[in-house]
PDB file of N, CA and C in Angstrom:
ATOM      1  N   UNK A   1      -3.776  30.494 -44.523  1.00  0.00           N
ATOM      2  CA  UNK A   1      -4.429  29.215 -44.494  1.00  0.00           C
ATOM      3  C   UNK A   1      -3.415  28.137 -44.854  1.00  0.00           C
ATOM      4  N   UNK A   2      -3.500  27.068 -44.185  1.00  0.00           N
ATOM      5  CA  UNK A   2      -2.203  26.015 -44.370  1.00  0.00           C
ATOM      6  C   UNK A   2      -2.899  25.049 -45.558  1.00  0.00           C
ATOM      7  N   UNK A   3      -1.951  24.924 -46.736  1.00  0.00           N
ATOM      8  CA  UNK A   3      -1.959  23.801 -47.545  1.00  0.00           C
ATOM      9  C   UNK A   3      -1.709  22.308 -47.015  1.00  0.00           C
ATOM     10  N   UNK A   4      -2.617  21.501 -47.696  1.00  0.00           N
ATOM     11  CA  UNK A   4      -2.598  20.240 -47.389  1.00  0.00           C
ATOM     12  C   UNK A   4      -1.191  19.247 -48.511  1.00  0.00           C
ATOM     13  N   UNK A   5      -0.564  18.923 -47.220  1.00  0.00           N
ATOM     14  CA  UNK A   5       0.997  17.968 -48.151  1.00  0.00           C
ATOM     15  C   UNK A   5       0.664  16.986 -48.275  1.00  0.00           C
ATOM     16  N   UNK A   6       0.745  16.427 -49.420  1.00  0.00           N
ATOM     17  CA  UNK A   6       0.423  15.415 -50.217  1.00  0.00           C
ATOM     18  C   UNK A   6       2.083  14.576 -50.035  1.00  0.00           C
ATOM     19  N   UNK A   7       2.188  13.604 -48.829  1.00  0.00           N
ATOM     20  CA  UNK A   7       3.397  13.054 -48.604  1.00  0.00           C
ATOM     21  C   UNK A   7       3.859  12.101 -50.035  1.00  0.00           C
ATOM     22  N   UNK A   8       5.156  12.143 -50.823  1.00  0.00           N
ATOM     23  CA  UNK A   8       5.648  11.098 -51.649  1.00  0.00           C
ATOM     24  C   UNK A   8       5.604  10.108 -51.394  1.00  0.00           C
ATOM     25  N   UNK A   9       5.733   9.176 -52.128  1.00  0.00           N
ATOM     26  CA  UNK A   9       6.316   7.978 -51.668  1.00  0.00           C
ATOM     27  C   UNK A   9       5.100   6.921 -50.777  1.00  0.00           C
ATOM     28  N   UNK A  10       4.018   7.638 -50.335  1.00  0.00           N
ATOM     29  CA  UNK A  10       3.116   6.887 -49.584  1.00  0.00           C
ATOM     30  C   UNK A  10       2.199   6.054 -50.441  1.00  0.00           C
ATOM     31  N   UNK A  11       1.798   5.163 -50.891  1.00  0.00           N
ATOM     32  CA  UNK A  11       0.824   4.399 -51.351  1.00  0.00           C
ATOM     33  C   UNK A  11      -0.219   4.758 -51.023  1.00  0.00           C
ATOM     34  N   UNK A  12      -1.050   4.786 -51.950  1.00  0.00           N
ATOM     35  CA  UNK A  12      -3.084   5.203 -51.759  1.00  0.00           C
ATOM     36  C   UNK A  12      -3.755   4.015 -50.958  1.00  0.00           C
ATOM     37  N   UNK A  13      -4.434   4.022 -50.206  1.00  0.00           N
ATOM     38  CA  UNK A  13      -4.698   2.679 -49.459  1.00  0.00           C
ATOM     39  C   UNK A  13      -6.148   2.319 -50.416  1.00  0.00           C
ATOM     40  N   UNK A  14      -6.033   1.181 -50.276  1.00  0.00           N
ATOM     41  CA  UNK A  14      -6.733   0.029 -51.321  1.00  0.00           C
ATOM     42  C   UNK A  14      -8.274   0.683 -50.437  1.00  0.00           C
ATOM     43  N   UNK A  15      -8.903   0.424 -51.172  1.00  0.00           N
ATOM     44  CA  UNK A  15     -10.625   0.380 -50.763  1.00  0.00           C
ATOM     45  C   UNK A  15     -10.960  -0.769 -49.597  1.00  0.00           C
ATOM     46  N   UNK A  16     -11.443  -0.967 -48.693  1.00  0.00           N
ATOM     47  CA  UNK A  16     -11.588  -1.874 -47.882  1.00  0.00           C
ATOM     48  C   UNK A  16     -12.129  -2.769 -48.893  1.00  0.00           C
ATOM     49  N   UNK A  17     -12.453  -4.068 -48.369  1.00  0.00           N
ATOM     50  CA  UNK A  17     -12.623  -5.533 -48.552  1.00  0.00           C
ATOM     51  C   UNK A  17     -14.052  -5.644 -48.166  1.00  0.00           C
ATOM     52  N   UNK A  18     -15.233  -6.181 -49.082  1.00  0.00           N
ATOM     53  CA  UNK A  18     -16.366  -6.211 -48.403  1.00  0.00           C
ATOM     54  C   UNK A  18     -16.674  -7.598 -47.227  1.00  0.00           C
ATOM     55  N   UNK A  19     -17.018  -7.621 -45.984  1.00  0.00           N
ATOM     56  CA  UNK A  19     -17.008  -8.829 -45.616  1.00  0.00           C
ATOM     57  C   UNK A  19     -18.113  -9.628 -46.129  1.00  0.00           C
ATOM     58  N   UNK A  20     -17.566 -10.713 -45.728  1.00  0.00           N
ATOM     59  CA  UNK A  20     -18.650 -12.254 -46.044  1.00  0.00           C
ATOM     60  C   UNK A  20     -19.949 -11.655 -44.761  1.00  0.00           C
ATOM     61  N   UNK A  21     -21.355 -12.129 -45.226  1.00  0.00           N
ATOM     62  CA  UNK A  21     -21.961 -12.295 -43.919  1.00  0.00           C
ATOM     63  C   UNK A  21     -21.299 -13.254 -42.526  1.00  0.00           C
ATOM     64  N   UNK A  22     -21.291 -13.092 -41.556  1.00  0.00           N
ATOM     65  CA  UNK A  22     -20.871 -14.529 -40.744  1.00  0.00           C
ATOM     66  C   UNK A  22     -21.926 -15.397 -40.760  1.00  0.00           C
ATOM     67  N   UNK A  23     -21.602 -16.366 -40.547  1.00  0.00           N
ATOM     68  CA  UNK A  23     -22.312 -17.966 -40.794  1.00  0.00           C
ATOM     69  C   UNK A  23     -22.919 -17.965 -39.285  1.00  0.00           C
ATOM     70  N   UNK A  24     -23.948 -18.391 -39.228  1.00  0.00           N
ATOM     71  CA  UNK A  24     -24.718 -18.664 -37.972  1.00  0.00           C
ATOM     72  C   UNK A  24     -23.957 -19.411 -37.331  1.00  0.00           C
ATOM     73  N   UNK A  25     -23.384 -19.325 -35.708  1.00  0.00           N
ATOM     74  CA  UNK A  25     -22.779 -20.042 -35.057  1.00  0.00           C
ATOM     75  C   UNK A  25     -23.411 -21.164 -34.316  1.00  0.00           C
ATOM     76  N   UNK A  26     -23.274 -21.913 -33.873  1.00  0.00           N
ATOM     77  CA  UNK A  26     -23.981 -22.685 -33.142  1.00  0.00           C
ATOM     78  C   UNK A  26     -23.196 -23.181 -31.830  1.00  0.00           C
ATOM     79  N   UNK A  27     -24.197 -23.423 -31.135  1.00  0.00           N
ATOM     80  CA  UNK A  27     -23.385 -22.814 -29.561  1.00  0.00           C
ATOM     81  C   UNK A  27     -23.340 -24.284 -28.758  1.00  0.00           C
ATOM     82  N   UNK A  28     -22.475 -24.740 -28.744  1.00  0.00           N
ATOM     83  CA  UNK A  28     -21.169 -25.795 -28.679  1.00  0.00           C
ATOM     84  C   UNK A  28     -21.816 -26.871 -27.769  1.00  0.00           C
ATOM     85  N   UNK A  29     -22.402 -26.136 -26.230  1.00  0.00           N
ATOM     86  CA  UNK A  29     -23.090 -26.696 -25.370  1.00  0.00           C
ATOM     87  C   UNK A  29     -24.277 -27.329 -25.486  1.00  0.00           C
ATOM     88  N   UNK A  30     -25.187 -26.568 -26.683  1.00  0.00           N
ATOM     89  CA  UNK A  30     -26.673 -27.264 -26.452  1.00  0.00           C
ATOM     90  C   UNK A  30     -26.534 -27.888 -27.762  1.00  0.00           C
ATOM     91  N   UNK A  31     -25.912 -28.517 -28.125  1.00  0.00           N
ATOM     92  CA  UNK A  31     -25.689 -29.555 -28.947  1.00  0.00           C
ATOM     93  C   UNK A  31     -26.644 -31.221 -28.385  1.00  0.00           C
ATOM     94  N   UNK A  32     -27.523 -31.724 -28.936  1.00  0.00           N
ATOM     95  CA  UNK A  32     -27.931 -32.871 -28.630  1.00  0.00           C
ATOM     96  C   UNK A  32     -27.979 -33.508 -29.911  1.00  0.00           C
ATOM     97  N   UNK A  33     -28.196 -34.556 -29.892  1.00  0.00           N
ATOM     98  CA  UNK A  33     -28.158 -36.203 -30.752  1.00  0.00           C
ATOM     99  C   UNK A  33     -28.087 -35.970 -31.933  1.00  0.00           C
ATOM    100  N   UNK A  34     -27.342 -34.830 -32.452  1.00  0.00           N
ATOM    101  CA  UNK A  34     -26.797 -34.130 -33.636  1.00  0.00           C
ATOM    102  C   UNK A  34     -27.406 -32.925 -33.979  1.00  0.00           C
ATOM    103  N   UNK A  35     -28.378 -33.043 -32.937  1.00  0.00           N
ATOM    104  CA  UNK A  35     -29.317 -31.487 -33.534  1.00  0.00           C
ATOM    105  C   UNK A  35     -28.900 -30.397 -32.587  1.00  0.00           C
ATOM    106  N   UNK A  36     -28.317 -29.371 -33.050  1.00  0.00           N
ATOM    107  CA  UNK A  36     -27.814 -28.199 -32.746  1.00  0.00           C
ATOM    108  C   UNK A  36     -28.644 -26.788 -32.643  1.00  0.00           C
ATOM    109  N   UNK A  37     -28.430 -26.219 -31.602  1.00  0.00           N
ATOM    110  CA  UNK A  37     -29.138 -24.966 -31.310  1.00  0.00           C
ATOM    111  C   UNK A  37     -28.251 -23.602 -31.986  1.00  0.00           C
ATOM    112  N   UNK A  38     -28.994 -22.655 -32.636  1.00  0.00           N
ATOM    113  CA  UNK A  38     -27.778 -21.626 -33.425  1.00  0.00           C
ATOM    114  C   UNK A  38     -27.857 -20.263 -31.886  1.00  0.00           C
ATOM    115  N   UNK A  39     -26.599 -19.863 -32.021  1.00  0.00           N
ATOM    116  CA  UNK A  39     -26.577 -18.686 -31.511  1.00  0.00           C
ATOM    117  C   UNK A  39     -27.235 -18.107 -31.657  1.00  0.00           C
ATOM    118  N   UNK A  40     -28.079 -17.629 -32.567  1.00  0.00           N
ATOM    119  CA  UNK A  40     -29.264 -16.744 -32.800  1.00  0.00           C
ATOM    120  C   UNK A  40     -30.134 -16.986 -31.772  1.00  0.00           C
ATOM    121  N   UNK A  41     -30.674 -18.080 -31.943  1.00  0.00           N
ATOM    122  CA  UNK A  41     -31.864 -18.905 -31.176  1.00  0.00           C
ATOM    123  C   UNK A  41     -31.840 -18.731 -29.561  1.00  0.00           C
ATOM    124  N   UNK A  42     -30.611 -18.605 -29.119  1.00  0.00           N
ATOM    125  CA  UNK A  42     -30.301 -18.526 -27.893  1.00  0.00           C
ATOM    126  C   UNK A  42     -30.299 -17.525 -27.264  1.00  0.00           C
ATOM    127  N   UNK A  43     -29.408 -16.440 -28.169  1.00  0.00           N
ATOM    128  CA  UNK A  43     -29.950 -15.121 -28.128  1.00  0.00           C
ATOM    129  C   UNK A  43     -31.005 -14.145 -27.981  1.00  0.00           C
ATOM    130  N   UNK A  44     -32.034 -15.021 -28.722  1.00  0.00           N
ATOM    131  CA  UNK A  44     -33.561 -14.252 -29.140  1.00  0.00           C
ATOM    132  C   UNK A  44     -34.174 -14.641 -27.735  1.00  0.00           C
ATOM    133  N   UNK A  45     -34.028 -16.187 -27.170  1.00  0.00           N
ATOM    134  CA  UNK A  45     -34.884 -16.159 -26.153  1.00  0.00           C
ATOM    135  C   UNK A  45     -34.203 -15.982 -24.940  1.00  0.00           C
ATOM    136  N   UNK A  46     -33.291 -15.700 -24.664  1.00  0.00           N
ATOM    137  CA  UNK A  46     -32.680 -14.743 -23.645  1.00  0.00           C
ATOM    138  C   UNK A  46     -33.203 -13.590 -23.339  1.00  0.00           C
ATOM    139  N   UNK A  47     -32.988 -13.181 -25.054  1.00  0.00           N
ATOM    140  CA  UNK A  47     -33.887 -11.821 -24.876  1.00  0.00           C
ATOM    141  C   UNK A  47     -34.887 -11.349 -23.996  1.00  0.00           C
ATOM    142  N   UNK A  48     -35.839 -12.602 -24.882  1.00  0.00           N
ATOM    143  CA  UNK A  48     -37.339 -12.254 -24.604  1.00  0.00           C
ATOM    144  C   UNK A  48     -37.189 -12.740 -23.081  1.00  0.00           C
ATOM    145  N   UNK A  49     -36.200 -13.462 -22.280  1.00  0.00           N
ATOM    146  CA  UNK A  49     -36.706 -13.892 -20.730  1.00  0.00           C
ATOM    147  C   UNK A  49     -36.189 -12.369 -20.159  1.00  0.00           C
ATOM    148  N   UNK A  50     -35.157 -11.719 -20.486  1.00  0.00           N
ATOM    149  CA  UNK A  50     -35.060 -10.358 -19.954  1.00  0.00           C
ATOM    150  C   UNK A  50     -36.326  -9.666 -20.438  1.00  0.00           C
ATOM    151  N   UNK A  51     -36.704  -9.501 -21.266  1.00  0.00           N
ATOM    152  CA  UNK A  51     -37.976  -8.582 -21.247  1.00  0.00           C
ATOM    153  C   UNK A  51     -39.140  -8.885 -20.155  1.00  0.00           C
ATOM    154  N   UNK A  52     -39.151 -10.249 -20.092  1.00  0.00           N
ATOM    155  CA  UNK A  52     -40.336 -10.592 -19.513  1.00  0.00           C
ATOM    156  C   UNK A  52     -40.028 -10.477 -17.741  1.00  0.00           C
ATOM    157  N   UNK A  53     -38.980 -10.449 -17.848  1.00  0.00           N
ATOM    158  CA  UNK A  53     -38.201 -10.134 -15.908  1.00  0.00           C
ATOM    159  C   UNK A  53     -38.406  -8.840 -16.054  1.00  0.00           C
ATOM    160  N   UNK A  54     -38.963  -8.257 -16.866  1.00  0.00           N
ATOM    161  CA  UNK A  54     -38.736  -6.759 -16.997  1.00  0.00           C
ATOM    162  C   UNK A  54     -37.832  -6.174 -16.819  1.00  0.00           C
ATOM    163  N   UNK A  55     -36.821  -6.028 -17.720  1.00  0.00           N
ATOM    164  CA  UNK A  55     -35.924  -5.294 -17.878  1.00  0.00           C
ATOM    165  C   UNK A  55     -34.688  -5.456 -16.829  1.00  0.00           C
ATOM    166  N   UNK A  56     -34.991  -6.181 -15.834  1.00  0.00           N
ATOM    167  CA  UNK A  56     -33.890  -6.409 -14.884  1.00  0.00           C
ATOM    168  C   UNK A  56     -32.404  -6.832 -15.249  1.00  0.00           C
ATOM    169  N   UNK A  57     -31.129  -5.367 -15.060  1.00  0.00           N
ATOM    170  CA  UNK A  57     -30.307  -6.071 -15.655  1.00  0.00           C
ATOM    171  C   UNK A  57     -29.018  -7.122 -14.693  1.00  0.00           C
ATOM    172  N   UNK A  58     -28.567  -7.662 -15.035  1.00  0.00           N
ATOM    173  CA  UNK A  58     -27.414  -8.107 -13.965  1.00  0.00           C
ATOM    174  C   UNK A  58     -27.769  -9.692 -14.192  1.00  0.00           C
ATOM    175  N   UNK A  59     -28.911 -10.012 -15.430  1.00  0.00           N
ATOM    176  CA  UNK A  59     -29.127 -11.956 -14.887  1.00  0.00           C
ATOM    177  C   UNK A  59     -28.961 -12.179 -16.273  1.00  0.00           C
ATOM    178  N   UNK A  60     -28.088 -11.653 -16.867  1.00  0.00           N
ATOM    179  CA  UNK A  60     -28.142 -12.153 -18.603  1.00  0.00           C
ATOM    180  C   UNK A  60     -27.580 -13.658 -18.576  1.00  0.00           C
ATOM    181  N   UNK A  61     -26.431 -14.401 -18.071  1.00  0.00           N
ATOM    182  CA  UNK A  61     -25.992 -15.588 -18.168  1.00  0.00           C
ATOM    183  C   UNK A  61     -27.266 -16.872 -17.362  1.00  0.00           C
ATOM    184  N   UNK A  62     -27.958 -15.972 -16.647  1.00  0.00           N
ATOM    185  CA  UNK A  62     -28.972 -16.961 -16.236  1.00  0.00           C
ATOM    186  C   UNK A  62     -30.016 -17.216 -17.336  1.00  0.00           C
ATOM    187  N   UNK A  63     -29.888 -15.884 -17.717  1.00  0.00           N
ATOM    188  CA  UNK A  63     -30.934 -16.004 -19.090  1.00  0.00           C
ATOM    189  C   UNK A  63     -30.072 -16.756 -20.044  1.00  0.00           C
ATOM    190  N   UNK A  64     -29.568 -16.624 -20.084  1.00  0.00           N
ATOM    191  CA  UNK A  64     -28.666 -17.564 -21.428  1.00  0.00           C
ATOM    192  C   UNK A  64     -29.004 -18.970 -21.009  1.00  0.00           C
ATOM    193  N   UNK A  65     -28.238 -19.272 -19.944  1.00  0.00           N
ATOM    194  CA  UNK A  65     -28.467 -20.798 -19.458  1.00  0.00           C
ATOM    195  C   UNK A  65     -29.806 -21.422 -19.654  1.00  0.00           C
ATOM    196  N   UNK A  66     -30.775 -20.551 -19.105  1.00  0.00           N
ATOM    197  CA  UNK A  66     -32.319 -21.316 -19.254  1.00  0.00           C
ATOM    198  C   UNK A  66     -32.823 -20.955 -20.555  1.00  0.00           C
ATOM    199  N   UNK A  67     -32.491 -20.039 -21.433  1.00  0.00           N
ATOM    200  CA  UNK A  67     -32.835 -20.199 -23.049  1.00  0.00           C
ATOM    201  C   UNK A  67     -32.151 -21.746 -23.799  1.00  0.00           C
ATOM    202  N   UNK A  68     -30.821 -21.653 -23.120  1.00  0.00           N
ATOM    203  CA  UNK A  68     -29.980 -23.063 -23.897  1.00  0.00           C
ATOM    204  C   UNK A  68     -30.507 -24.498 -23.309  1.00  0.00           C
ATOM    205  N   UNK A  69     -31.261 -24.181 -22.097  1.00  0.00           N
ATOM    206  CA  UNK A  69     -31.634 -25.335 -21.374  1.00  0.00           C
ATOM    207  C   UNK A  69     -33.380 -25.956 -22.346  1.00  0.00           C
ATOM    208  N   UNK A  70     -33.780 -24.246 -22.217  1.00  0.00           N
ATOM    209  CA  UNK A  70     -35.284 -24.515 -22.947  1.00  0.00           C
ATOM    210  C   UNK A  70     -35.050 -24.985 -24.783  1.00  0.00           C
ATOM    211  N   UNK A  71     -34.363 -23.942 -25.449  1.00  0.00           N
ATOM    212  CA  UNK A  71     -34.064 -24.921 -26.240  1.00  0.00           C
ATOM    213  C   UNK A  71     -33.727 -26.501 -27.156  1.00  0.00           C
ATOM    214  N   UNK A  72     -32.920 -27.142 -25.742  1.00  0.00           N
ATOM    215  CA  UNK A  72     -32.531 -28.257 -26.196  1.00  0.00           C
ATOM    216  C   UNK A  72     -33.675 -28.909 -25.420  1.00  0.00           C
ATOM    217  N   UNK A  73     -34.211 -29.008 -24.803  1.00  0.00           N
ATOM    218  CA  UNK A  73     -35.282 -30.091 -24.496  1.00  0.00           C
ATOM    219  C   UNK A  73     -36.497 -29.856 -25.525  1.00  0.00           C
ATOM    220  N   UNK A  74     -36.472 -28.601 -26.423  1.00  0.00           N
ATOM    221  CA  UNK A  74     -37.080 -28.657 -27.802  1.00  0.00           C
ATOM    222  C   UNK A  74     -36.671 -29.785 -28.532  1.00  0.00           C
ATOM    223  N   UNK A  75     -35.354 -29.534 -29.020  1.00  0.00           N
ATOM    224  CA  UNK A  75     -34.952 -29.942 -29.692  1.00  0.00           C
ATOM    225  C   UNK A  75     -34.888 -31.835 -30.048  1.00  0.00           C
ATOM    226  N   UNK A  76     -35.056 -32.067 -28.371  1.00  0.00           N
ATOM    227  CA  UNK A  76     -34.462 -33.641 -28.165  1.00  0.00           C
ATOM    228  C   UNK A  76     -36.018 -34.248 -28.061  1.00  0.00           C
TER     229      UNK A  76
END
């Protein structure tokens, strides 16, 4: 059975680093009269327009576009 070599000279590596949560982004385009749409938001109803196309995949940026479109005429 082969022993495990414990190389010299190598340093123990530090414990990883816990990350920060990331900060909600907000998505650059549907920006109106200071009021901003978050990535989340855009995301979620993308979502839900693919669910409701049923599942059809291949139109995600259309879905994006008309979530960011429906959004900001919330917003404004």
């Amino acid at each position: 059975m082969a022993k495990s070599v414990k190389k010299s000279g190598a340093a123990p590596k530090a414990a990883a680093k816990p990350r920060k949560p990331a900060a909600k982004k907000t998505v650059a385009s549907a920006k109106t009269n200071g009021k901003s749409v978050s990535h989340d938001q855009v995301a979620q109803l993308a979502h839900r327009f693919f669910i409701e196309r049923g599942h059809t995949h291949g139109h995600h940026e259309e879905d994006w576009f008309r979530a960011e479109q429906a959004l900001r005429s919330m917003a404004s």
